[in-house]
Protein backbone atom coordinates (compact mmCIF):
# COMPACT_ATOMS: atom_id res chain seq x y z
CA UNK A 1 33.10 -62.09 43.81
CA UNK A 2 31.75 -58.41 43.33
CA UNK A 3 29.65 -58.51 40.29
CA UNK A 4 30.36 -56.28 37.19
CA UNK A 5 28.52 -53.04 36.58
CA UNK A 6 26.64 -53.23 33.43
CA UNK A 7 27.22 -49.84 31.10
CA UNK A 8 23.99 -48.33 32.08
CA UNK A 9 24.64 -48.79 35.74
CA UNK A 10 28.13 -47.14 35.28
CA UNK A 11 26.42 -44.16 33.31
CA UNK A 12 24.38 -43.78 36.33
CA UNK A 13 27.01 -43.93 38.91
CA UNK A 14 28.89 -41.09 36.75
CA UNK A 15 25.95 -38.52 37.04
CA UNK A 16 26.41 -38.95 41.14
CA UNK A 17 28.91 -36.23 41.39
CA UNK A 18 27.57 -34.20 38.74
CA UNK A 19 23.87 -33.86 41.03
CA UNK A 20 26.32 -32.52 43.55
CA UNK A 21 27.58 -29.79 41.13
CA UNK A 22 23.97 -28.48 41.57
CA UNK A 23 23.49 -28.81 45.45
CA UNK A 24 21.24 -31.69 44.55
CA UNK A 25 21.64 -34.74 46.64
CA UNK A 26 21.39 -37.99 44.79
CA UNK A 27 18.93 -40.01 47.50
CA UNK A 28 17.41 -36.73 48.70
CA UNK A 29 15.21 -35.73 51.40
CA UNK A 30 11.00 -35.58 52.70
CA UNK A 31 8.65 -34.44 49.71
CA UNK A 32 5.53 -32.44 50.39
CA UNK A 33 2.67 -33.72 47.77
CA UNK A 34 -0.50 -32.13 47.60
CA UNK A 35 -2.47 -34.94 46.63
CA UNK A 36 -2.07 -38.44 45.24
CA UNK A 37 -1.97 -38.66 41.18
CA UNK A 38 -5.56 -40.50 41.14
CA UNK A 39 -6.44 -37.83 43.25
CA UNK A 40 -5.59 -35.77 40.49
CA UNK A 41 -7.21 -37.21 37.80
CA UNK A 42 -10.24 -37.05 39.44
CA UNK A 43 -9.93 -33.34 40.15
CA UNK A 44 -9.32 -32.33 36.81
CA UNK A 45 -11.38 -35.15 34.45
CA UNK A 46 -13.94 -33.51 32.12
CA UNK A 47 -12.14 -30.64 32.72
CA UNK A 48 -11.23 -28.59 29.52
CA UNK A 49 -7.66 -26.80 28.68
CA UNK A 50 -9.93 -23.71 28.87
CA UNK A 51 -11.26 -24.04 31.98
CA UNK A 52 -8.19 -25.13 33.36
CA UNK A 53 -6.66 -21.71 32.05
CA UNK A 54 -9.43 -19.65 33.46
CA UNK A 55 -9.20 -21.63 36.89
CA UNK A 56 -5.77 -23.26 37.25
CA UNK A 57 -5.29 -26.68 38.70
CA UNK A 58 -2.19 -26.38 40.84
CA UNK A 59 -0.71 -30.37 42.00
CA UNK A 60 2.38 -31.60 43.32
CA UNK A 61 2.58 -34.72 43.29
CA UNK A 62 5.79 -37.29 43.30
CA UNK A 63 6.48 -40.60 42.38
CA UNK A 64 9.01 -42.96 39.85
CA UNK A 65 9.41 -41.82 36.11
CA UNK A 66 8.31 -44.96 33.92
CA UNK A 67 8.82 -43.23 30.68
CA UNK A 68 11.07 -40.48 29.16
CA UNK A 69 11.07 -38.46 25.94
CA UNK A 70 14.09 -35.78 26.07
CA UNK A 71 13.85 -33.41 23.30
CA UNK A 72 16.54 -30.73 23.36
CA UNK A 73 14.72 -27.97 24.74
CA UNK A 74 11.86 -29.58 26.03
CA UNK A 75 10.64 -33.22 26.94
CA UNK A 76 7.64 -35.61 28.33
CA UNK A 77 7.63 -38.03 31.07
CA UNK A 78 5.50 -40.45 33.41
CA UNK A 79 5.68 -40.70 36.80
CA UNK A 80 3.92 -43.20 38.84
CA UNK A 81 2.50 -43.46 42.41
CA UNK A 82 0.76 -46.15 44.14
CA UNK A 83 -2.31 -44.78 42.89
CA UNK A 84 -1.96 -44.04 39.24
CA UNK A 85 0.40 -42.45 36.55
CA UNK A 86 0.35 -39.24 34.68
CA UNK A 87 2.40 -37.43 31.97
CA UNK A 88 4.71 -34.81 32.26
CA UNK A 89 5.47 -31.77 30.43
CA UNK A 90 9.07 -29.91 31.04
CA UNK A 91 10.42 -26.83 28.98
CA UNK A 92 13.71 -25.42 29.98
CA UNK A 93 12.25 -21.77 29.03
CA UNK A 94 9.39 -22.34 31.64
CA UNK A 95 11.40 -24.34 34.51
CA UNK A 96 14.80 -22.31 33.81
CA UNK A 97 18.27 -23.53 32.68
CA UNK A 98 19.32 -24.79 35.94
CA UNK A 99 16.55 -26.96 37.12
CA UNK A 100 15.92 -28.17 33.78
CA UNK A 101 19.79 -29.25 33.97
CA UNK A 102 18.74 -31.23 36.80
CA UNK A 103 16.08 -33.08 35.17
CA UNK A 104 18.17 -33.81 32.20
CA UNK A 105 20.35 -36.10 34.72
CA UNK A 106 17.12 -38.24 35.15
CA UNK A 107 16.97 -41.71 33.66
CA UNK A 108 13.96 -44.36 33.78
CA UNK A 109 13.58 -45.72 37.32
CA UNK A 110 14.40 -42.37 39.31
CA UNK A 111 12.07 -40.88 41.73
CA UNK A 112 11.21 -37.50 41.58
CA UNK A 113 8.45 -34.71 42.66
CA UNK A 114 7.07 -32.38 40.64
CA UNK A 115 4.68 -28.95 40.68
CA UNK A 116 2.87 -27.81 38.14
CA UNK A 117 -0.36 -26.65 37.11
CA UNK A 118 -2.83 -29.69 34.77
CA UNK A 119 -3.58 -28.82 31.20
CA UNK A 120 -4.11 -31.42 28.10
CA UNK A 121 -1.66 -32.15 25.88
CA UNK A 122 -2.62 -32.06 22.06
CA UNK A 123 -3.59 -35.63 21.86
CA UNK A 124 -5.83 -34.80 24.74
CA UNK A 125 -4.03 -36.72 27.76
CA UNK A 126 -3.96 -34.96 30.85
CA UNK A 127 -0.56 -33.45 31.59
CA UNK A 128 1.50 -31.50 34.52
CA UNK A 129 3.03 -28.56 33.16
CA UNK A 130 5.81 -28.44 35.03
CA UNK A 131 7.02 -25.34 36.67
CA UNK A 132 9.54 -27.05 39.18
CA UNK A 133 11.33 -30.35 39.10
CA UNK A 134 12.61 -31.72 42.42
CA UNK A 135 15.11 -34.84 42.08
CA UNK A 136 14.77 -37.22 45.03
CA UNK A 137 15.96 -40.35 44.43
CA UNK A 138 18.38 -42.02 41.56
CA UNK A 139 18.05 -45.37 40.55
CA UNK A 140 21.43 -46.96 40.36
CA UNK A 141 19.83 -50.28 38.42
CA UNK A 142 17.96 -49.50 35.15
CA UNK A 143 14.13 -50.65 34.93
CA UNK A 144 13.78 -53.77 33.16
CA UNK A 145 11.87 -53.33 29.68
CA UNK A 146 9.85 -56.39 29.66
CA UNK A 147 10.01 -57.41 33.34
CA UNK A 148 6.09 -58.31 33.48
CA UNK A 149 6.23 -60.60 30.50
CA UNK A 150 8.99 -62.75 31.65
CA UNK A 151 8.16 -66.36 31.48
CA UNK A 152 10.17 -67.07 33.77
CA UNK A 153 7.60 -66.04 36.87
CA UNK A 154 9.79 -67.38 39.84
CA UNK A 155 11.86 -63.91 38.60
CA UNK A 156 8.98 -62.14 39.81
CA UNK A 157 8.27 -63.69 42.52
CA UNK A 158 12.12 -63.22 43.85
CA UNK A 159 12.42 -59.78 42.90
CA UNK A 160 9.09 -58.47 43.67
CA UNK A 161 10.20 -54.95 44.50
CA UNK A 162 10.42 -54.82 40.85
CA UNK A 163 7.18 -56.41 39.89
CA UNK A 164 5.31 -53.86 42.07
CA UNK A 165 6.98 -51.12 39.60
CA UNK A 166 6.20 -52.72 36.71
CA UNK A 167 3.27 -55.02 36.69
CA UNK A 168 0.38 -53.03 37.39
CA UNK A 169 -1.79 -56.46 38.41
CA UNK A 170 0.67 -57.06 41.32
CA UNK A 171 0.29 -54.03 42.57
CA UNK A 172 -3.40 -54.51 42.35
CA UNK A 173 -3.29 -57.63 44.52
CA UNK A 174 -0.86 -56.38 47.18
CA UNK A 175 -3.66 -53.56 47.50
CA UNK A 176 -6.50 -56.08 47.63
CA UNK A 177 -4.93 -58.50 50.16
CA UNK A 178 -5.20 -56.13 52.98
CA UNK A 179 -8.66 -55.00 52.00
CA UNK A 180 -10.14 -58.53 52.04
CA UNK A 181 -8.32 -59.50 55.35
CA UNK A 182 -10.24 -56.53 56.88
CA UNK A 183 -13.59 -57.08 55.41
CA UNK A 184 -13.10 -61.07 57.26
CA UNK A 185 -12.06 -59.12 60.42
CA UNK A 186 -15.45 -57.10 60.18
CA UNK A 187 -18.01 -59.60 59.23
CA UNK A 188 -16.45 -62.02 62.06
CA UNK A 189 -16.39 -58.87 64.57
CA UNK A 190 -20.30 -58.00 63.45
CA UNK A 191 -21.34 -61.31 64.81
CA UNK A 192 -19.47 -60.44 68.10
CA UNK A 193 -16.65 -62.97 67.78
CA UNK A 194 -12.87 -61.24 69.30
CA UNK A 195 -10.02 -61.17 67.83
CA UNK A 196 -6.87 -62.46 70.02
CA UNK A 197 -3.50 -63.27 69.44
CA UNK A 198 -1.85 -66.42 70.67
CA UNK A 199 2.02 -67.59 70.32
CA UNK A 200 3.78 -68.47 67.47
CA UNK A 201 6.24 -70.32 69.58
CA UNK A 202 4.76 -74.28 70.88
CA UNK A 203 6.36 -76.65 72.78
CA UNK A 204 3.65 -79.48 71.52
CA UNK A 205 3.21 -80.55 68.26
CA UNK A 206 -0.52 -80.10 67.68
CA UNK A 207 -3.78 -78.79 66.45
CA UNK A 208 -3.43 -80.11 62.87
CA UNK A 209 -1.29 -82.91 60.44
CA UNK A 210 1.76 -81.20 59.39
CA UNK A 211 5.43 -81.21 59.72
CA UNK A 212 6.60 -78.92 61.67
CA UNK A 213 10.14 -76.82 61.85
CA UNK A 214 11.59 -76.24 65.12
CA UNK A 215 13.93 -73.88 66.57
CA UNK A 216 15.64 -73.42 69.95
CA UNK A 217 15.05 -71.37 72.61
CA UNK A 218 18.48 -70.53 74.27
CA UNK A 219 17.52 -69.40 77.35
CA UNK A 220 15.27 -72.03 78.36
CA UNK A 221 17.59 -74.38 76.57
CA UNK A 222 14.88 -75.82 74.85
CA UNK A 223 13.02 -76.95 70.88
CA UNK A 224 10.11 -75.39 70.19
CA UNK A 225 8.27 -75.68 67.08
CA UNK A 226 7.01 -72.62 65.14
CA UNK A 227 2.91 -73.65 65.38
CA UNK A 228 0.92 -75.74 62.18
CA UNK A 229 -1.90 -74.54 63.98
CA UNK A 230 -4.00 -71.85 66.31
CA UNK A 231 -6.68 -74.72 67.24
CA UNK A 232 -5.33 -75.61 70.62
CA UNK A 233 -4.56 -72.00 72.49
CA UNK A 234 -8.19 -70.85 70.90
CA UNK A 235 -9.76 -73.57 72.60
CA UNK A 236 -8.50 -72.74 75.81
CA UNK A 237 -9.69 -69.44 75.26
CA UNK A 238 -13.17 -70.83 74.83
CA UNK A 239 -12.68 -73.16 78.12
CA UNK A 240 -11.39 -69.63 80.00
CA UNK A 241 -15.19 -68.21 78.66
CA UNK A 242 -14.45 -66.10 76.13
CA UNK A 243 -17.34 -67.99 73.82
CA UNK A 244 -16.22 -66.00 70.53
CA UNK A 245 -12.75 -66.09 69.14
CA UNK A 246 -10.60 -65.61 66.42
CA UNK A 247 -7.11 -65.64 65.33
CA UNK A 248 -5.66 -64.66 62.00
CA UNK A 249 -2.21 -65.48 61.86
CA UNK A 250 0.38 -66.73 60.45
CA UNK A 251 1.45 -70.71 60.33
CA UNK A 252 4.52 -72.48 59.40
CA UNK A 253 4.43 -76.00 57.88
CA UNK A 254 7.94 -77.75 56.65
CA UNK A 255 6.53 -79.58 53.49
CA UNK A 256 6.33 -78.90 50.03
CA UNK A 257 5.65 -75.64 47.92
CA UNK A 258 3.29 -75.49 44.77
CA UNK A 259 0.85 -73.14 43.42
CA UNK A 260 -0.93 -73.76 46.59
CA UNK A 261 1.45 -74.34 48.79
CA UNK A 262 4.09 -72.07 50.82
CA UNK A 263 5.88 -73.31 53.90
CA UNK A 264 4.19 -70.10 55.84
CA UNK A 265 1.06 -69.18 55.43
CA UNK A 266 -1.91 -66.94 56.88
CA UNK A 267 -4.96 -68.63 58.39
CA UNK A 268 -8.05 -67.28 60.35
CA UNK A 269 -9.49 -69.57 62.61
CA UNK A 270 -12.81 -68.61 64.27
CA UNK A 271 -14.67 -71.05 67.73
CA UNK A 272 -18.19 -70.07 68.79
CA UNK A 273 -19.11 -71.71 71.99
CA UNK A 274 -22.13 -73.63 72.04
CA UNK A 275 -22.16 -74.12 68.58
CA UNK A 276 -21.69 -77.16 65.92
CA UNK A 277 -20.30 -78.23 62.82
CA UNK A 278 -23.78 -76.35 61.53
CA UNK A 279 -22.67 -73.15 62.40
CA UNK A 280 -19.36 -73.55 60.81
CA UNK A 281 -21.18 -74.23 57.58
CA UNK A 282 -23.19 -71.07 57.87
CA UNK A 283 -20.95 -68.87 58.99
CA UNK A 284 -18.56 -70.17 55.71
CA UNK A 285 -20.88 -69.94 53.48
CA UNK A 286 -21.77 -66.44 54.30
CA UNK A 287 -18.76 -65.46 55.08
CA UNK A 288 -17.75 -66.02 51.07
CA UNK A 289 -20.84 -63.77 50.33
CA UNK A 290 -20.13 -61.29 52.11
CA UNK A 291 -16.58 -60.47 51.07
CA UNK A 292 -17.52 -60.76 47.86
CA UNK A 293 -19.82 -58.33 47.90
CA UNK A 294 -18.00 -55.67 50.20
CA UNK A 295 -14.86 -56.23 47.33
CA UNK A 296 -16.32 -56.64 44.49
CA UNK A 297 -20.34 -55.38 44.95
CA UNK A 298 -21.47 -58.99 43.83
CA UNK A 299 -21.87 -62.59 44.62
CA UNK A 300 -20.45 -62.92 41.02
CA UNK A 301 -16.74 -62.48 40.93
CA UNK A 302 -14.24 -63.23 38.18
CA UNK A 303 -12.97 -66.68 38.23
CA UNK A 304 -10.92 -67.73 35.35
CA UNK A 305 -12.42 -67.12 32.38
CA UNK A 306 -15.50 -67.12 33.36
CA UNK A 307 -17.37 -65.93 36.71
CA UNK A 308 -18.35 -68.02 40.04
CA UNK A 309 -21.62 -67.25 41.68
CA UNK A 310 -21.20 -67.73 45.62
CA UNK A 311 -24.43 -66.39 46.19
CA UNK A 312 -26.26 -69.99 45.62
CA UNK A 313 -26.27 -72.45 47.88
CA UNK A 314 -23.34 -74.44 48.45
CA UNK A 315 -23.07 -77.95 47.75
CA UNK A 316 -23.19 -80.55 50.65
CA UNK A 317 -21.55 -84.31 50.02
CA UNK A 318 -20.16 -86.94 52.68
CA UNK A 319 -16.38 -88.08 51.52
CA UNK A 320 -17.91 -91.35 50.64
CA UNK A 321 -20.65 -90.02 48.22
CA UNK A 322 -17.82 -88.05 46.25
CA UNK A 323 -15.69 -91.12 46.26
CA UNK A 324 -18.41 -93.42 44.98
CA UNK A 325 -19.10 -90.44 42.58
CA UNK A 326 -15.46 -90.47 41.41
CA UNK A 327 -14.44 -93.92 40.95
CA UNK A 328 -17.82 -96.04 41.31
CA UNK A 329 -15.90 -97.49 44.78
CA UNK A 330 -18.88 -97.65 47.71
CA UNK A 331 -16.95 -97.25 50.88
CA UNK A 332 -20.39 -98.81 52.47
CA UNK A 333 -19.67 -102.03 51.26
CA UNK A 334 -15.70 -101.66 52.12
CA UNK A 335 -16.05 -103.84 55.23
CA UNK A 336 -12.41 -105.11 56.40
CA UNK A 337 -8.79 -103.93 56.10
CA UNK A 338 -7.81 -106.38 53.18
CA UNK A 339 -10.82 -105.30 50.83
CA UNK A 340 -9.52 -101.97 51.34
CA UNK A 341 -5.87 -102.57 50.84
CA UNK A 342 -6.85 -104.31 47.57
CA UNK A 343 -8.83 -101.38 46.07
CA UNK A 344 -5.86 -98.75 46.82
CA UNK A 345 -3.89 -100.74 44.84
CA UNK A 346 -5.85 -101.81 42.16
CA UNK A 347 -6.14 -97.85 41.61
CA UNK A 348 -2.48 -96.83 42.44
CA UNK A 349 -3.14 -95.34 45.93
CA UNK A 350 -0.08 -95.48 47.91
CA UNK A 351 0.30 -97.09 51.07
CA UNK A 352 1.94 -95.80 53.99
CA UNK A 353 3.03 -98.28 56.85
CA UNK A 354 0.92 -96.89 59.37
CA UNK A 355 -2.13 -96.89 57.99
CA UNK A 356 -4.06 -99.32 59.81
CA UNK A 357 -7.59 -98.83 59.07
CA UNK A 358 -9.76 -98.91 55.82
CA UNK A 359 -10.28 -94.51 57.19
CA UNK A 360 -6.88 -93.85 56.09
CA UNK A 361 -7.46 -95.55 52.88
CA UNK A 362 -10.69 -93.92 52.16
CA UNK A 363 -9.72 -90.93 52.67
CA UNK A 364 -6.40 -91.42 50.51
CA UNK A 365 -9.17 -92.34 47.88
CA UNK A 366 -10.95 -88.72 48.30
CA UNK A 367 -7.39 -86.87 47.98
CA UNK A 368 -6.35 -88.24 45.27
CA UNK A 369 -9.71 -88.85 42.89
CA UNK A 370 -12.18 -86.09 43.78
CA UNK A 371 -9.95 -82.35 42.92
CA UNK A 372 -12.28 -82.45 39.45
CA UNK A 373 -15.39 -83.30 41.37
CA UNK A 374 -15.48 -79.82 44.03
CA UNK A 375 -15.38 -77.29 41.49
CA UNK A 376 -18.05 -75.55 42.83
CA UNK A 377 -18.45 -74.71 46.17
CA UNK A 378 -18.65 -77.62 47.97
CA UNK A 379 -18.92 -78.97 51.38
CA UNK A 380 -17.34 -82.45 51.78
CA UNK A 381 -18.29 -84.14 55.34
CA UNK A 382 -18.01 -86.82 57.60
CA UNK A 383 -14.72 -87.52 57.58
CA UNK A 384 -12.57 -90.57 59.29
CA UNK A 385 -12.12 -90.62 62.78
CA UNK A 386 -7.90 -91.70 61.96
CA UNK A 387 -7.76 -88.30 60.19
CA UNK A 388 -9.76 -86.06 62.97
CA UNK A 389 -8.71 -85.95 65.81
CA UNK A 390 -9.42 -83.10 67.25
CA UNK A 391 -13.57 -83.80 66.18
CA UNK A 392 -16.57 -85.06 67.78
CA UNK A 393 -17.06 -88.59 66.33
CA UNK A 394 -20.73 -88.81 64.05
CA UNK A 395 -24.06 -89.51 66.43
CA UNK A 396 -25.02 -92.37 63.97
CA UNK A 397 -21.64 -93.97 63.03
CA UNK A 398 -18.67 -93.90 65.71
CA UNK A 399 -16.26 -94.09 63.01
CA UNK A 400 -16.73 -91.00 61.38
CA UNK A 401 -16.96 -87.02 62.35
CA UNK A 402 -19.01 -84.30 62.35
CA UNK A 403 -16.27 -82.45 59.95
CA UNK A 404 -16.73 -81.07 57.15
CA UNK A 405 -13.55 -79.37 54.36
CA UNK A 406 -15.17 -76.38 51.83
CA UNK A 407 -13.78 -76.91 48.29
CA UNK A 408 -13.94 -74.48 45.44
CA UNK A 409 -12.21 -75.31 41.96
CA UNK A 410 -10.78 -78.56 43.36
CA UNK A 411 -8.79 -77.03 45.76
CA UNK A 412 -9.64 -76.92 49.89
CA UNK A 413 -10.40 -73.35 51.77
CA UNK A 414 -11.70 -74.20 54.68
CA UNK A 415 -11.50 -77.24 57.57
CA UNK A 416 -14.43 -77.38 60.22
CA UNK A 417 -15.31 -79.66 63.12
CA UNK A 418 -17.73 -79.47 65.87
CA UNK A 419 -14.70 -79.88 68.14
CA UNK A 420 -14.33 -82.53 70.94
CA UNK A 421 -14.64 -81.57 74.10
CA UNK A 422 -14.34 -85.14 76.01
CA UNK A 423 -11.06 -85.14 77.94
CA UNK A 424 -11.13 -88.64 78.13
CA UNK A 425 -11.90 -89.58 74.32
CA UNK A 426 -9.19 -86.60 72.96
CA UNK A 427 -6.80 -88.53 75.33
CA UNK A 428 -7.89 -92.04 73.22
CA UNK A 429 -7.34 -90.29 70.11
CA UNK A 430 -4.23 -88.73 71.29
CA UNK A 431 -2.68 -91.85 72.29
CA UNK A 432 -3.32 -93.53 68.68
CA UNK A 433 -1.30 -90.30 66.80
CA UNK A 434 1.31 -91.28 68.88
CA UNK A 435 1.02 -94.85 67.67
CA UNK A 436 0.90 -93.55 64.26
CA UNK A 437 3.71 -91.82 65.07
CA UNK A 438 5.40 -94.42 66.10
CA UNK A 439 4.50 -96.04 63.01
CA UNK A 440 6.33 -93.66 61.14
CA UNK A 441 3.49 -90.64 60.80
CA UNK A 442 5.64 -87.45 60.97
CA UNK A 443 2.73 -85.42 60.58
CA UNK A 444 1.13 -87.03 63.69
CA UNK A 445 0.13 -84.79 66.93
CA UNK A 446 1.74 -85.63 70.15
CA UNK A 447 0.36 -85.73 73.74
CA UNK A 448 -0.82 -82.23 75.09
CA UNK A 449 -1.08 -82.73 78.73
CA UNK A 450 -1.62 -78.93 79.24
CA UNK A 451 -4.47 -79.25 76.68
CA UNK A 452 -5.80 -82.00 78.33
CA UNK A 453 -5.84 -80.40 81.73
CA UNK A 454 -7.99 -77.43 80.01
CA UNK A 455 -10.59 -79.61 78.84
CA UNK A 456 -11.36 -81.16 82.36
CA UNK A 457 -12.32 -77.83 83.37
CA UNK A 458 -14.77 -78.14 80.93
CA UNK A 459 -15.18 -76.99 77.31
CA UNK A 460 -18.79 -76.00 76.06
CA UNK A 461 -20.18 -77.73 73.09
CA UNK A 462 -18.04 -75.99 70.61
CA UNK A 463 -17.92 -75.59 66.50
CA UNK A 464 -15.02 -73.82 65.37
CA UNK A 465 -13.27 -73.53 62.09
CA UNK A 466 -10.03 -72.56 59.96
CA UNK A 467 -9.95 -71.08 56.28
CA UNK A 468 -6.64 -70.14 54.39
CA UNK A 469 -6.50 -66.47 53.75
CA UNK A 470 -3.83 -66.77 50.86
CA UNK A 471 -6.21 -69.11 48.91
CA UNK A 472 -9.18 -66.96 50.01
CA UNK A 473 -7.52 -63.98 48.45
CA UNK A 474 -6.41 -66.12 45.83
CA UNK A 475 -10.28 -66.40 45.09
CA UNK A 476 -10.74 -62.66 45.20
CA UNK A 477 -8.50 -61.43 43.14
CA UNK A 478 -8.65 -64.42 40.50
CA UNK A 479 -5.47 -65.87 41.03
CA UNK A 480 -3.92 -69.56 40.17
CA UNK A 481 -0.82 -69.61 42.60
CA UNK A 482 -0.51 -68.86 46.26
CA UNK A 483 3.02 -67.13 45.33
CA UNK A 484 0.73 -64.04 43.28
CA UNK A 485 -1.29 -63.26 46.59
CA UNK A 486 2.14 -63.66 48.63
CA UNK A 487 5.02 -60.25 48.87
CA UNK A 488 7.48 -62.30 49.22
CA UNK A 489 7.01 -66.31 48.79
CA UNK A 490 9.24 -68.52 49.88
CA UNK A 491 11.70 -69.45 47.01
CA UNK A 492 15.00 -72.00 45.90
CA UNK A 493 17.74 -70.51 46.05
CA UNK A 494 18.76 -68.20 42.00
CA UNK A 495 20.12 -70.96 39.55
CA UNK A 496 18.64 -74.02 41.23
């Protein structure tokens, strides 16, 4: 069913024909600015109305009116441009009857240019005296007056055209996002790494736990699954000799969304040939520093209310020291699959049928008892073989791996391994996911024969790791939910 015009929208429908009248077209045509509105401001600040009579500033400039003052004869507004706003001044003895009969057809929301020289208003804001008014673009749909203060966010979120007009801090953070993404790209390319892209499309389930969501390919009249992971095609870039490489790109997981959680998300993950779980750490921990400090010119950034310094030293834990730390549980002493069954549910840890090791349960234990414990940056290793298996297994203890997960504010950035390489024992570890599987694991890998194949060619020593670029900008701009750092999230339907 059509829906019904509200008033306002009618009222701005009307004044369609009457733009005509004028020659004017309603959703008009290219715009010539000389300069962006911060561009502007920083032209003419400290500037006084004297000097700027004596030397005239002449701008044009363009962007959406945000506020409107008509008053008869003469009238303020503000326009707005991705870089700033600025006030308006408009007389209908200095623009003339007929263009100022133009402007007095705008309304809040429409998009205009202007050109004008700058002077300062009596309250000493800089303003464009306006000596021509160009209409470009009505807005059919009036602005919303309190759009940014709705407490209803998943509005935001689902109409985030809007919240780009009228929440300055979005704006802010669609800016950033890019900004951060390219100062990774040029720390990882200033230690030689390359970036490559590899395909979305998989016909294996693999490189990481995760449900996947498939779609069909009609011409080869076959499922694929859209990929829960890079790991597997960057690793057979390092077996091809390519010794440095890194993908970011975007992954596509069919499980449940939170405030760190979307079913698609953007990921960079980085191999270095000849390298270890060692390197991984370094290059993280760095990594962190050095973004920092290309976006924000310290190790200090906001966080909160208060700051986080990620210029010390990050912490470094095994997952059974923060479990011990967490519930007074020693894992050591944990030495058959009954003990362990016992303790998850003496402390309400859920059991899933195919657990069948006292890993699964430990590591159960760490994901659901240790968020409070990482709040500073934190490096949690050693991790289960059942839950790894894409990793080298621990020189000293068989049933663990050299793997470590970085954790900041309870919440997990980044997953590193130094990776297996043994054909034979990734086949071993293969064939057990498909057991779990089997067992009812929908988040278990499946057999990679092609991936197999690649690593009997031979696969240097290799570390290699992944970090979540929406959580990582998250960090950088200050943000609580994935959906701020995300254009357009993935969202229930309006109503449900």
């Amino acid at each position: 069913m059509e829906r019904k015009l509200t008033d306002q929208e009618r009222a701005r429908r009307d004044k369609l024909p009457r733009y005509e009248e004028f020659g004017v077209e309603p959703f008009g045509q290219k715009f010539e600015r000389s300069s962006s509105i911060k561009e502007v401001r920083e032209k003419c600040a400290g500037k006084t109305n004297e000097e700027l009579q004596a030397n005239p500033v002449e701008v044009k400039v363009a962007g959406r009116i945000m506020a409107l003052r008509k008053m008869g004869k003469a009238a303020f507004m503000n326009i707005k441009d991705v870089t700033g706003n600025i006030q308006c001044w408009l007389g209908i003895d200095y623009l003339g009857e007929e263009n100022y009969s133009v402007f007095k057809l705008s309304d809040i929301g429409d998009i205009c240019g202007v050109e004008g020289h700058i002077m300062f208003s009596q309250t000493g804001e800089m303003t464009i005296k306006v000596s021509k008014f160009t209409h470009l673009t009505k807005s059919l749909r009036p602005l919303p007056e309190k759009f940014h203060g709705l407490t209803d966010v998943e509005e935001r979120y689902r109409h985030r055209y809007v919240d780009l007009i009228m929440n300055d801090d979005s704006m802010k953070i669609a800016l950033a996002r890019p900004k951060i993404i390219r100062a990774i790209q040029d720390y990882c390319d200033s230690l030689g790494f390359t970036e490559v892209e590899t395909s979305i499309l998989s016909p294996i389930l693999g490189g990481a736990a995760a449900r996947p969501f498939v779609t069909h390919h009609n011409t080869l009249d076959k499922d694929f699954y859209l990929r829960i992971a890079t790991e597997i095609s960057l690793k057979k870039c390092i077996v091809g000799g390519m010794e440095k490489v890194y993908e970011i790109g975007r992954l596509f997981r069919n499980e449940g969304m939170d405030t760190k959680h979307n079913p698609e998300f953007t990921t960079i993950e980085l191999y270095q040939a000849y390298g270890d779980l060692q390197d991984m750490r370094h290059f993280a921990e760095n990594l962190f520093k050095e973004v920092a400090m290309k976006i924000h010119g310290t190790t200090t950034i906001p966080y909160g209310e208060g700051t986080l310094d990620l210029g010390k030293p990050f912490g470094w834990k095994t997952m059974k020291e923060c479990v011990l730390e967490a519930t007074g549980i020693d894992f050591n002493k944990v030495t058959t699959m009954e003990e362990a069954v016992k303790l998850a549910k003496d402390n309400g840890i859920k059991l899933e049928k195919h657990w069948n090791s006292v890993g699964y349960i430990l590591n159960a234990f760490f994901e659901e008892k240790c968020d409070d414990l990482l709040q500073t940056p934190t490096f949690v290793h050693e991790y289960p073989i059942e839950v790894s298996p894409l990793t080298k297994k621990c020189k000293d203890n068989p049933m663990f791996t050299d793997r470590f997960e970085l954790f900041i504010g309870g919440m997990e950035y980044g997953n590193a391994y130094s990776e297996l390489n043994d054909p034979l024992d990734q086949k071993e570890r293969l064939v057990k996911q498909l057991e779990a599987k089997a067992a009812g694991d929908e988040e278990a890998s499946e057999m990679d024969e092609d991936f197999l194949e690649a690593l009997e060619y031979g696969m240097p020593p290799t570390g290699g790791i992944g970090i979540g670029i929406d959580r990582f900008v998250m960090l950088m701009t200050n943000q609580t939910s994935i959906r701020e750092v995300l254009l357009f999230p993935c969202m229930k339907d309006s109503g449900k």
